[in-house]
PDB file of N, CA and C in Angstrom:
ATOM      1  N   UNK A   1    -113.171 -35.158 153.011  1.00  0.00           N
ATOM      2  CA  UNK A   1    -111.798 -35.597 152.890  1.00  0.00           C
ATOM      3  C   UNK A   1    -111.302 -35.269 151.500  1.00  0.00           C
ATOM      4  N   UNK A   2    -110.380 -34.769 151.424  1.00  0.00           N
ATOM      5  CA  UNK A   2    -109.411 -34.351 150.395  1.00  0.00           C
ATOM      6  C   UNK A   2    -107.965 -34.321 149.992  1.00  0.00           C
ATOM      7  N   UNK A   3    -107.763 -33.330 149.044  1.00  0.00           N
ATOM      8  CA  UNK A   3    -106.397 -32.957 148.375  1.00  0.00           C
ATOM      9  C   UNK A   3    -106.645 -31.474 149.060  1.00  0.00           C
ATOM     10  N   UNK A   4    -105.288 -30.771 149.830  1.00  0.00           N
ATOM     11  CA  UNK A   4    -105.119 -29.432 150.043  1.00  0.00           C
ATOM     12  C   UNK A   4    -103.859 -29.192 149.921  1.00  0.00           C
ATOM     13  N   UNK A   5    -103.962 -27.744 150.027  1.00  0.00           N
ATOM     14  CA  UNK A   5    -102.671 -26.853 149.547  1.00  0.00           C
ATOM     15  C   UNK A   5    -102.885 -25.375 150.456  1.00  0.00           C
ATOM     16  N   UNK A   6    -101.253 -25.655 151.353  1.00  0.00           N
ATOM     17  CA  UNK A   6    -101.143 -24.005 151.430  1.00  0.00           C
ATOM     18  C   UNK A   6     -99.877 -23.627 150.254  1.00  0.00           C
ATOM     19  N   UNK A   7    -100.672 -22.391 149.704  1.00  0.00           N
ATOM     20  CA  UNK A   7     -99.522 -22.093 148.589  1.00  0.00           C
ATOM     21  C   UNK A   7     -99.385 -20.361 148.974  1.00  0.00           C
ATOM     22  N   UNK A   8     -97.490 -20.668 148.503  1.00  0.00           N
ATOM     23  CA  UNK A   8     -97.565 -19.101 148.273  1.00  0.00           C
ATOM     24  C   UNK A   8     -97.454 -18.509 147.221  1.00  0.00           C
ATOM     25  N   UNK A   9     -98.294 -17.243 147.953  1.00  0.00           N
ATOM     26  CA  UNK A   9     -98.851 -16.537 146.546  1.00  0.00           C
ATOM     27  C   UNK A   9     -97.571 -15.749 145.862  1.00  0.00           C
ATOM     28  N   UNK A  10     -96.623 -15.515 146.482  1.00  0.00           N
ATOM     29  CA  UNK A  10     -95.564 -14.809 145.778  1.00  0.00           C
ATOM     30  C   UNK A  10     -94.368 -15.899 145.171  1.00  0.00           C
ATOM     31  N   UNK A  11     -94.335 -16.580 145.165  1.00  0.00           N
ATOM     32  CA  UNK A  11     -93.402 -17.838 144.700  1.00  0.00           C
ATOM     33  C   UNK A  11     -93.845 -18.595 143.738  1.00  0.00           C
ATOM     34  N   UNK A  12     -95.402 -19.063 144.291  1.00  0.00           N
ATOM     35  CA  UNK A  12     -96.351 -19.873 143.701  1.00  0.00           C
ATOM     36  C   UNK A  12     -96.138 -21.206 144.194  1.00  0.00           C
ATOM     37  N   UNK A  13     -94.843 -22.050 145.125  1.00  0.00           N
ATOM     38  CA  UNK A  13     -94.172 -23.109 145.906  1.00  0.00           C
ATOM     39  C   UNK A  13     -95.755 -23.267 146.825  1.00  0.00           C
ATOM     40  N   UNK A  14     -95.880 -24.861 147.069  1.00  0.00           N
ATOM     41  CA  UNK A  14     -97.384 -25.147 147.572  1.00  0.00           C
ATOM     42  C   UNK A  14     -96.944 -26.230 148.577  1.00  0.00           C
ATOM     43  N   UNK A  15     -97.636 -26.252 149.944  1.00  0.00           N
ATOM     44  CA  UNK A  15     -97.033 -27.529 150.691  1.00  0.00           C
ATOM     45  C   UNK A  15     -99.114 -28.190 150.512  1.00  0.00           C
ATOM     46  N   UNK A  16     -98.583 -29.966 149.642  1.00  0.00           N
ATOM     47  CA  UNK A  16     -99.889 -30.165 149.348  1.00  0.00           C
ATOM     48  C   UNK A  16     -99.699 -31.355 150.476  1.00  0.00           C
ATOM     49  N   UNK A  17    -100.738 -31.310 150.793  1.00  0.00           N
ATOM     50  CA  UNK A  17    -101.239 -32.730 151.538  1.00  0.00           C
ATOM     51  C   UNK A  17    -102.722 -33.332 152.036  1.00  0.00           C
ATOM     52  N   UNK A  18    -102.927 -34.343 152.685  1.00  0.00           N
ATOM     53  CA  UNK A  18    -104.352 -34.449 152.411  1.00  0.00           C
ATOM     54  C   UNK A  18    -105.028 -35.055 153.797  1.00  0.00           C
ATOM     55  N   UNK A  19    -106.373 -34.806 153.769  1.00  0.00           N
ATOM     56  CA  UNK A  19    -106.754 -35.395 155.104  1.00  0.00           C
ATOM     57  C   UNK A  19    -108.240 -35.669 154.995  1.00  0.00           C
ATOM     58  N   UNK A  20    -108.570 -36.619 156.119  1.00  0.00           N
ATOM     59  CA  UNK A  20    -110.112 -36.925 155.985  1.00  0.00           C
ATOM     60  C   UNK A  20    -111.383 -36.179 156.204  1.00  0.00           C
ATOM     61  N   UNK A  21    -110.428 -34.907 156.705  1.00  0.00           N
ATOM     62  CA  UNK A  21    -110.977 -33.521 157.821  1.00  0.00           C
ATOM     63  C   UNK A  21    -110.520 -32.305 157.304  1.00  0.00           C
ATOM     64  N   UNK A  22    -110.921 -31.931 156.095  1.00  0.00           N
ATOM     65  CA  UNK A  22    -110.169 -30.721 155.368  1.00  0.00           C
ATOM     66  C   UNK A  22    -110.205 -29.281 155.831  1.00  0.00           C
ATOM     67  N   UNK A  23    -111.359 -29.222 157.242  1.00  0.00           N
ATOM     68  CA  UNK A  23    -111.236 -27.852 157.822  1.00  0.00           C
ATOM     69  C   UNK A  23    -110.508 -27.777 158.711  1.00  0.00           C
ATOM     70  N   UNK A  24    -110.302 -29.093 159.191  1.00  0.00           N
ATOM     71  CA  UNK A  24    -109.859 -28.992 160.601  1.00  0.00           C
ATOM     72  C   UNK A  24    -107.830 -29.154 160.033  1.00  0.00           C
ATOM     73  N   UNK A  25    -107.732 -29.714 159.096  1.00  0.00           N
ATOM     74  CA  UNK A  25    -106.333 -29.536 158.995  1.00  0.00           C
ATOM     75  C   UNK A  25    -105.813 -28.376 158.393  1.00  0.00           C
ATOM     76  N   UNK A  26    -106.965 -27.664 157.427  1.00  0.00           N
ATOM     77  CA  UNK A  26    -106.328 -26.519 157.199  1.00  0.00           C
ATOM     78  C   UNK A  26    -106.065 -25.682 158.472  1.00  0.00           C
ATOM     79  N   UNK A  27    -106.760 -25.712 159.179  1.00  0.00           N
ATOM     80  CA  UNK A  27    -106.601 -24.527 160.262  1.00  0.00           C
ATOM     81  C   UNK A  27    -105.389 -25.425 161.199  1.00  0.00           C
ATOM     82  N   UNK A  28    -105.424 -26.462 161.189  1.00  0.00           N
ATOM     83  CA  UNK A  28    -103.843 -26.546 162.024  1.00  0.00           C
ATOM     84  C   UNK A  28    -103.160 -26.195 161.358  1.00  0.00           C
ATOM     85  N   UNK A  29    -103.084 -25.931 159.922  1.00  0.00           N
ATOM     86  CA  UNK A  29    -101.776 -26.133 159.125  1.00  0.00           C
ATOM     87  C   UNK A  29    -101.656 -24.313 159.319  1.00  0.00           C
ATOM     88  N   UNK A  30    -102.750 -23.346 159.790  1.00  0.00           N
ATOM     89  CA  UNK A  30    -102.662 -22.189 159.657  1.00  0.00           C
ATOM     90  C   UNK A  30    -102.042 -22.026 161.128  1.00  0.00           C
ATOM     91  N   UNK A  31    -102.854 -22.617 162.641  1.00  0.00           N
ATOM     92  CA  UNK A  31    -102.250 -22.525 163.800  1.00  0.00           C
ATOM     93  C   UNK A  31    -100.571 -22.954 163.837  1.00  0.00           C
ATOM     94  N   UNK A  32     -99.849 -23.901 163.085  1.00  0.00           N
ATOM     95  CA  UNK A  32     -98.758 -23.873 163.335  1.00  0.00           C
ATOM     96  C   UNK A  32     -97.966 -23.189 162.714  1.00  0.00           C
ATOM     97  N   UNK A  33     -98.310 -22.549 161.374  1.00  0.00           N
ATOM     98  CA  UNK A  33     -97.495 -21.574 160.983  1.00  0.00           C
ATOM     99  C   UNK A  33     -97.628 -20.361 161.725  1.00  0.00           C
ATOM    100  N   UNK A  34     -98.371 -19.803 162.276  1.00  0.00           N
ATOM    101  CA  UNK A  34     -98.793 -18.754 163.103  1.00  0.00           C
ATOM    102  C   UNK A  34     -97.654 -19.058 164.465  1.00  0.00           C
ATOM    103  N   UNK A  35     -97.467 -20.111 165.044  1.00  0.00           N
ATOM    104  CA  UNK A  35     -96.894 -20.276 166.233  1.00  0.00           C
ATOM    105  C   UNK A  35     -95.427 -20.648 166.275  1.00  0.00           C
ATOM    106  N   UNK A  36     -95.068 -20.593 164.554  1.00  0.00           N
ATOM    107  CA  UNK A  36     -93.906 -21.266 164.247  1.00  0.00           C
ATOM    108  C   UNK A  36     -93.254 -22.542 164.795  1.00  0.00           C
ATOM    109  N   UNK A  37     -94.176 -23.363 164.790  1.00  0.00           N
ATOM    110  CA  UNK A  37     -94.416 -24.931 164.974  1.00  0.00           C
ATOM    111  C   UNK A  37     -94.327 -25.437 163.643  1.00  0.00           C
ATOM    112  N   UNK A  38     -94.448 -25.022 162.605  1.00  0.00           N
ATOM    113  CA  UNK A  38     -94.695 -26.311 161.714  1.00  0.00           C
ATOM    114  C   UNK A  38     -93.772 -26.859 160.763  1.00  0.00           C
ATOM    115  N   UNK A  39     -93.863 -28.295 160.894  1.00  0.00           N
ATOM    116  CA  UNK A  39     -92.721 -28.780 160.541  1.00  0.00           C
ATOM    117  C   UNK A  39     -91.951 -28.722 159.398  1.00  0.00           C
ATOM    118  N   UNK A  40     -92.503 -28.245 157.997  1.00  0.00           N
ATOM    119  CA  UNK A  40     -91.551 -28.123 157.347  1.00  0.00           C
ATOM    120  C   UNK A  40     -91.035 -26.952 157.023  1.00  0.00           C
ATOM    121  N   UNK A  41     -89.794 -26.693 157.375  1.00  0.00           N
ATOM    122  CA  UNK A  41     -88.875 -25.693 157.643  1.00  0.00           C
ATOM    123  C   UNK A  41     -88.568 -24.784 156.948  1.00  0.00           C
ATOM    124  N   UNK A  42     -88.876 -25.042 155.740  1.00  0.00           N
ATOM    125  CA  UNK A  42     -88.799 -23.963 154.226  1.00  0.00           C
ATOM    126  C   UNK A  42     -89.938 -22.686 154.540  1.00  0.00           C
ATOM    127  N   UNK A  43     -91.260 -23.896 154.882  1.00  0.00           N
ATOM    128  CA  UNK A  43     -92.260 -23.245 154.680  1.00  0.00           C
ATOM    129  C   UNK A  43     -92.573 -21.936 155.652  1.00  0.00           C
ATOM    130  N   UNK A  44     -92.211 -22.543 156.884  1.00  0.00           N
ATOM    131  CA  UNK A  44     -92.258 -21.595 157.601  1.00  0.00           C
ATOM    132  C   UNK A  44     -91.244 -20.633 157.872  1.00  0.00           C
ATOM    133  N   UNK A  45     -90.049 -20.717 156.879  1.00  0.00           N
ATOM    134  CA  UNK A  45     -88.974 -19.472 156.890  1.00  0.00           C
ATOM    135  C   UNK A  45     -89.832 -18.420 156.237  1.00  0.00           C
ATOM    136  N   UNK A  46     -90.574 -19.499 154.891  1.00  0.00           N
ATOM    137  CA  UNK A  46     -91.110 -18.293 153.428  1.00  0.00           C
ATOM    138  C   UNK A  46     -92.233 -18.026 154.740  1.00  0.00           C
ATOM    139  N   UNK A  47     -92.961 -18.083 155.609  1.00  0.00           N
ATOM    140  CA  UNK A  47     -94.023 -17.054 156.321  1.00  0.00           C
ATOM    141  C   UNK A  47     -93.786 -16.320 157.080  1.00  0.00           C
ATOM    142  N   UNK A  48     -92.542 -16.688 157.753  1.00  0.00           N
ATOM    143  CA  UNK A  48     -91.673 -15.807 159.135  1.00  0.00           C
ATOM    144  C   UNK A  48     -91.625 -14.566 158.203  1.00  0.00           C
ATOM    145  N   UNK A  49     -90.652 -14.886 157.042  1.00  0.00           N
ATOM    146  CA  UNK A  49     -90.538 -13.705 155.672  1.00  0.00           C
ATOM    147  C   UNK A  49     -91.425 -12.711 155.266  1.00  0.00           C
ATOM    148  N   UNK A  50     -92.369 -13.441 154.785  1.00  0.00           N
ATOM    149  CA  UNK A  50     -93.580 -12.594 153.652  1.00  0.00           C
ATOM    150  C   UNK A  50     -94.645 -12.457 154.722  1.00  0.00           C
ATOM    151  N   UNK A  51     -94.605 -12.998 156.083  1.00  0.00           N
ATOM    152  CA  UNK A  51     -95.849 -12.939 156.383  1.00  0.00           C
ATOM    153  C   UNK A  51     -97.431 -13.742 156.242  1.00  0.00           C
ATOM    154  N   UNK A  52     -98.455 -13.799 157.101  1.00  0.00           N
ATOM    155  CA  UNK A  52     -99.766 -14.734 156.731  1.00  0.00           C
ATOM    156  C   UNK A  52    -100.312 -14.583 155.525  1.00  0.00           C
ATOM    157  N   UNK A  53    -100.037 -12.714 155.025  1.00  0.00           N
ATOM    158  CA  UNK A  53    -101.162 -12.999 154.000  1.00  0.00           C
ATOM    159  C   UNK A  53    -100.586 -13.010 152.652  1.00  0.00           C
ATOM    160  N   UNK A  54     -99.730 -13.869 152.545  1.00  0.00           N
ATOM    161  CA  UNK A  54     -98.649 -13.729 151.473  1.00  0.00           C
ATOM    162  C   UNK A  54     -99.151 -15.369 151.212  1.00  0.00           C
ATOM    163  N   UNK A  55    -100.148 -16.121 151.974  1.00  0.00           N
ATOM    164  CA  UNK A  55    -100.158 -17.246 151.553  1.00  0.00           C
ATOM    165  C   UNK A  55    -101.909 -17.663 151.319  1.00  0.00           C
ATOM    166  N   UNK A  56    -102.161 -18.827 150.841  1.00  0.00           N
ATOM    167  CA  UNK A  56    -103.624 -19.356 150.674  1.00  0.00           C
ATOM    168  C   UNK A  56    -103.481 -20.181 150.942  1.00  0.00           C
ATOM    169  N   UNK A  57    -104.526 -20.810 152.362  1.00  0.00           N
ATOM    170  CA  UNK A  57    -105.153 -22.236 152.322  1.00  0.00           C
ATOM    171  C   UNK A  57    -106.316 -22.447 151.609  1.00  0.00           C
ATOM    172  N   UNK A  58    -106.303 -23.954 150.666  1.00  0.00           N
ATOM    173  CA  UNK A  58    -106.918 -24.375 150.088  1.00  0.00           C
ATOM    174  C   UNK A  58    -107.300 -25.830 149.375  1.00  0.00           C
ATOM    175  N   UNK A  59    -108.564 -26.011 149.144  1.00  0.00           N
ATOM    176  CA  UNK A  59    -109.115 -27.278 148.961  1.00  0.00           C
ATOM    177  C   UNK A  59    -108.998 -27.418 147.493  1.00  0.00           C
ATOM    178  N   UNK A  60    -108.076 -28.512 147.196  1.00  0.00           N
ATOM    179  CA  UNK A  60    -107.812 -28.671 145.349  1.00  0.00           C
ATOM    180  C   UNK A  60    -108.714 -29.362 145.270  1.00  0.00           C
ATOM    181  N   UNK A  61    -109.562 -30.871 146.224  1.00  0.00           N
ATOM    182  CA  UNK A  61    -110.288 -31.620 145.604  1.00  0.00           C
ATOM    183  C   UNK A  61    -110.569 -32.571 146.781  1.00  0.00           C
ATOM    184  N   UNK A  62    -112.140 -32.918 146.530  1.00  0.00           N
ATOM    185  CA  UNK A  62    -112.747 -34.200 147.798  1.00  0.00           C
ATOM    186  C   UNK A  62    -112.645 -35.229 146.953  1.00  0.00           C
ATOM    187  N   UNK A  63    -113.038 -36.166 148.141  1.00  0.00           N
ATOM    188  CA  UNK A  63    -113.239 -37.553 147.888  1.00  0.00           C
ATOM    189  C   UNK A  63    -114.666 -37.897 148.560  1.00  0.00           C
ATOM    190  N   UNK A  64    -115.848 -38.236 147.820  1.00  0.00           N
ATOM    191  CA  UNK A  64    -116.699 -38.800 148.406  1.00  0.00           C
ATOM    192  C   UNK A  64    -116.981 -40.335 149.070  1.00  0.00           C
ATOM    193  N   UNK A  65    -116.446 -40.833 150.232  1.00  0.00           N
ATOM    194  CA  UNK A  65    -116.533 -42.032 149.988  1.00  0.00           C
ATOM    195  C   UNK A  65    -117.452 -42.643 150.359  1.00  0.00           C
ATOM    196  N   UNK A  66    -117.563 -44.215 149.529  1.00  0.00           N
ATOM    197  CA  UNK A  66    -118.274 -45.061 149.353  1.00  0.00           C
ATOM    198  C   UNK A  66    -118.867 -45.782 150.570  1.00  0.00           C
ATOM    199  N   UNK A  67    -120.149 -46.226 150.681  1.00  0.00           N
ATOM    200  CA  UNK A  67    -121.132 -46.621 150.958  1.00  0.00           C
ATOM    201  C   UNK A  67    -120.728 -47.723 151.752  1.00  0.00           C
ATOM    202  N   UNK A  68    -119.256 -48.425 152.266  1.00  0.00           N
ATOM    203  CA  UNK A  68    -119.160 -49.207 152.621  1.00  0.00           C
ATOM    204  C   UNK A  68    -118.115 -49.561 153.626  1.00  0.00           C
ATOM    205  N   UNK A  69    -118.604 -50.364 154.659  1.00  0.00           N
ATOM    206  CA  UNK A  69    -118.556 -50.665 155.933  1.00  0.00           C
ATOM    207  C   UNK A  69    -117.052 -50.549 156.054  1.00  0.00           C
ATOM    208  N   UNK A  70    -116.075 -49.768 157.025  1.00  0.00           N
ATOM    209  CA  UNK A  70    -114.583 -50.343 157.096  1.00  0.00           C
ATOM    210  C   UNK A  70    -113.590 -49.964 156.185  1.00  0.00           C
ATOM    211  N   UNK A  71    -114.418 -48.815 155.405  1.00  0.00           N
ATOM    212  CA  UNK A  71    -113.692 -48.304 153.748  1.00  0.00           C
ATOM    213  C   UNK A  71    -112.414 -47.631 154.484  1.00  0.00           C
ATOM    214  N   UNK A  72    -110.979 -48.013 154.258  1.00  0.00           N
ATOM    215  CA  UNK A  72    -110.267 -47.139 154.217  1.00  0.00           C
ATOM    216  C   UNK A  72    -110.000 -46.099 152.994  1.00  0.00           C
ATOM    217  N   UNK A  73    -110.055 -44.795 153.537  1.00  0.00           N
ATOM    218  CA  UNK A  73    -109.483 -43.989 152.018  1.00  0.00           C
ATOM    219  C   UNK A  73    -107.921 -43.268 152.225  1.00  0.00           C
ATOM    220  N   UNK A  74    -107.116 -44.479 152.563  1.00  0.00           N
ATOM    221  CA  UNK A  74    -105.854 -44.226 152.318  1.00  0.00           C
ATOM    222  C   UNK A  74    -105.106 -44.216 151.113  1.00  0.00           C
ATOM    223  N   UNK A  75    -105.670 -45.199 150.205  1.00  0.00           N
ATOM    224  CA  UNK A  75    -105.165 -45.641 149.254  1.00  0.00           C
ATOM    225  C   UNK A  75    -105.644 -44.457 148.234  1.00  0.00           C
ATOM    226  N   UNK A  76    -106.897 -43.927 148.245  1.00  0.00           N
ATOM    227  CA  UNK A  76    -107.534 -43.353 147.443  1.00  0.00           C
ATOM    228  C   UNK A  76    -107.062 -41.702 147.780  1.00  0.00           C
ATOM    229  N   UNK A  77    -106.881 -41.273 148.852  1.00  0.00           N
ATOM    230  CA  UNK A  77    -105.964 -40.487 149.321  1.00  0.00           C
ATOM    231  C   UNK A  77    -105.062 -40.254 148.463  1.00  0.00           C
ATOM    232  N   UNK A  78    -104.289 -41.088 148.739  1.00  0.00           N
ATOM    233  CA  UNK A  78    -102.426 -41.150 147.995  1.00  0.00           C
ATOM    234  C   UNK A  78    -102.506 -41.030 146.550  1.00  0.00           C
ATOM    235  N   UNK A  79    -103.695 -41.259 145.526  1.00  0.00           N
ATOM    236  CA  UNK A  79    -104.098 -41.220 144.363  1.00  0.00           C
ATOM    237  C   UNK A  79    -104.422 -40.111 144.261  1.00  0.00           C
ATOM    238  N   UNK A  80    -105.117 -39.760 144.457  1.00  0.00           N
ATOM    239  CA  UNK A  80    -105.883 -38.607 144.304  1.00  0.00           C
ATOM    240  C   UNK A  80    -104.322 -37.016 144.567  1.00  0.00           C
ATOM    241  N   UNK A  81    -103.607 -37.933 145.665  1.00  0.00           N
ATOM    242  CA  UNK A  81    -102.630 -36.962 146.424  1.00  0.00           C
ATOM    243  C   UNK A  81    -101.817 -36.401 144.879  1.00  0.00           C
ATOM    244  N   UNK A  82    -101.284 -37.859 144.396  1.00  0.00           N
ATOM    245  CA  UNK A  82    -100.521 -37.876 142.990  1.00  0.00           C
ATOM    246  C   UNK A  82    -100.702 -37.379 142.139  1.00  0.00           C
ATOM    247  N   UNK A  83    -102.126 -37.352 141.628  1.00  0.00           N
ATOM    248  CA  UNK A  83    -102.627 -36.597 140.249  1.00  0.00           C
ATOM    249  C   UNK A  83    -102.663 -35.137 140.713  1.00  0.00           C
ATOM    250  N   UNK A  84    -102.950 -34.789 141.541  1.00  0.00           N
ATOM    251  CA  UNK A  84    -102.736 -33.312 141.666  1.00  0.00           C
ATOM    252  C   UNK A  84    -101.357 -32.661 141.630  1.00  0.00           C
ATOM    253  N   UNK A  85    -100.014 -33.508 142.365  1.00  0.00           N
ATOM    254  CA  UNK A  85     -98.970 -33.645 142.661  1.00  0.00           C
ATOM    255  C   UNK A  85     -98.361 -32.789 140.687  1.00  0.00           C
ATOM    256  N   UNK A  86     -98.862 -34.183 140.288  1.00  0.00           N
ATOM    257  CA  UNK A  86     -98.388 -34.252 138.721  1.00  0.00           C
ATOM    258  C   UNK A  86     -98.897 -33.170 137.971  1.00  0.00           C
ATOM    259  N   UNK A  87    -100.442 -32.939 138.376  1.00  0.00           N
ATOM    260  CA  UNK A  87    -100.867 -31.846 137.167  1.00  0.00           C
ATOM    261  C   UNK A  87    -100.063 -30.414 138.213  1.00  0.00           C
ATOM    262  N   UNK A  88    -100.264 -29.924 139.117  1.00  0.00           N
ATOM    263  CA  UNK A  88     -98.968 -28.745 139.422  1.00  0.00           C
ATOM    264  C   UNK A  88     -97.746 -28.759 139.139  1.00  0.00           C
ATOM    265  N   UNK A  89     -97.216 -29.774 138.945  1.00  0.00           N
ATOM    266  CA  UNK A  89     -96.105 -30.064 138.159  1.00  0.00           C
ATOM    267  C   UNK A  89     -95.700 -29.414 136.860  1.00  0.00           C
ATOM    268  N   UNK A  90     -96.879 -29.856 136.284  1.00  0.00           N
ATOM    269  CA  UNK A  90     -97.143 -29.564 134.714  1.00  0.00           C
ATOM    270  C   UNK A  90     -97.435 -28.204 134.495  1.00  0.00           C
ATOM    271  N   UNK A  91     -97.977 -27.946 135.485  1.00  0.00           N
ATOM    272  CA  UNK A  91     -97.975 -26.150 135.684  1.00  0.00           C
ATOM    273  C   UNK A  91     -96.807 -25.817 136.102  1.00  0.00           C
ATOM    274  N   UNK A  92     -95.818 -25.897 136.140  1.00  0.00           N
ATOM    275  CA  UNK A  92     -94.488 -25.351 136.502  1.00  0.00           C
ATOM    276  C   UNK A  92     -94.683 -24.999 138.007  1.00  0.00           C
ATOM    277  N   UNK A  93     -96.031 -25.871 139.164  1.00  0.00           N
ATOM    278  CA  UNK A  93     -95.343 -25.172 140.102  1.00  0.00           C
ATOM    279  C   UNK A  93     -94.226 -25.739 141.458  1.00  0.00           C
ATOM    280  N   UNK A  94     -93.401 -25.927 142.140  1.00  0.00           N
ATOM    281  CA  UNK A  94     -92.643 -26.477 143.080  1.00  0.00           C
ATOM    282  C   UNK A  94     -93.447 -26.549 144.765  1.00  0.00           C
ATOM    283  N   UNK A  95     -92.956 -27.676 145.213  1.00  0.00           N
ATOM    284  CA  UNK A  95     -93.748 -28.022 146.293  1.00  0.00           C
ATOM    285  C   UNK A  95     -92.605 -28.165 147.420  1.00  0.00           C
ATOM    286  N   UNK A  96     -93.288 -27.296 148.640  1.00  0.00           N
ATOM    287  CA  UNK A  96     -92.693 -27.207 149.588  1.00  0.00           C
ATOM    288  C   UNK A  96     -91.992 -28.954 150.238  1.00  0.00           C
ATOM    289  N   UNK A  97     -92.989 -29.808 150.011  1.00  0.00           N
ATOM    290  CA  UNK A  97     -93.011 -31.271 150.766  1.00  0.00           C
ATOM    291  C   UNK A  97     -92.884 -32.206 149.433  1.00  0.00           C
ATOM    292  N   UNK A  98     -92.056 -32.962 149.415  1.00  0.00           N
ATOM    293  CA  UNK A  98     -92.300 -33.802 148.431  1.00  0.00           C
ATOM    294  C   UNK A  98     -92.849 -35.374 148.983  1.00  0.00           C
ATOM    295  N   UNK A  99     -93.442 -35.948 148.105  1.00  0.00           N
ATOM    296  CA  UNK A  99     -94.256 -36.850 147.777  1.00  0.00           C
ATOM    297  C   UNK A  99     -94.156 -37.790 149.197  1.00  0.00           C
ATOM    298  N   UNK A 100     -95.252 -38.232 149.880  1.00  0.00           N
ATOM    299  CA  UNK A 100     -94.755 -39.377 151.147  1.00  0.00           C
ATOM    300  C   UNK A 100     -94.278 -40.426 150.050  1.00  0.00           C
ATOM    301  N   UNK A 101     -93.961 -41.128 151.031  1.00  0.00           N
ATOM    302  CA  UNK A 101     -93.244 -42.696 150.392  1.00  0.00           C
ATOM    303  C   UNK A 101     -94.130 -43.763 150.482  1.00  0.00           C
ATOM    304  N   UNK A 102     -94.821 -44.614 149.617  1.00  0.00           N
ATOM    305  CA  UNK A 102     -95.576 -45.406 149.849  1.00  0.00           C
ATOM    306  C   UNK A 102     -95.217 -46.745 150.154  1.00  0.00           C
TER     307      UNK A 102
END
């Protein structure tokens, strides 16, 4: 479970988000751009555009979690979601999705 990013490589614009299943969402996040299903609408104009290989799926960062019974890692999720959020930021780069609402 992690922090991911499909980013494009010609813009450098990244749609980040995160899941408990980091292979299995990258590859939906690749099946719906492929089928022009996916929901955010920018993103999939910039692929209709440039095309698949104009972009990268990728893993910014896991979460190992803890040892204990019932652990949600929602919270730790959304943290983890933020600091990455902020340090691309700081890199000048723009994000397709902005921040969920907590």
């Amino acid at each position: 479970m992690g922090v991911y990013q499909v980013r494009n490589a010609v813009s450098g614009k990244a749609y980040i988000g995160t899941s408990v299943d980091l292979p299995s969402m990258l590859n939906r996040q690749r099946a719906q751009l492929r089928l022009g299903a996916h929901a955010d609408r920018a993103l999939q104009a910039d692929w209709n555009a440039l095309g698949g290989e104009a972009f990268v799926f990728e893993v910014l960062d896991t979460l190992d979690p803890p040892d204990e019974p019932g652990y949600d890692p929602g919270d730790d999720l959304r943290t983890l979601e933020d600091l990455w959020r902020a340090k691309l930021a700081a890199a000048g780069a723009e994000a397709y999705n902005p921040p969920k609402r907590r």
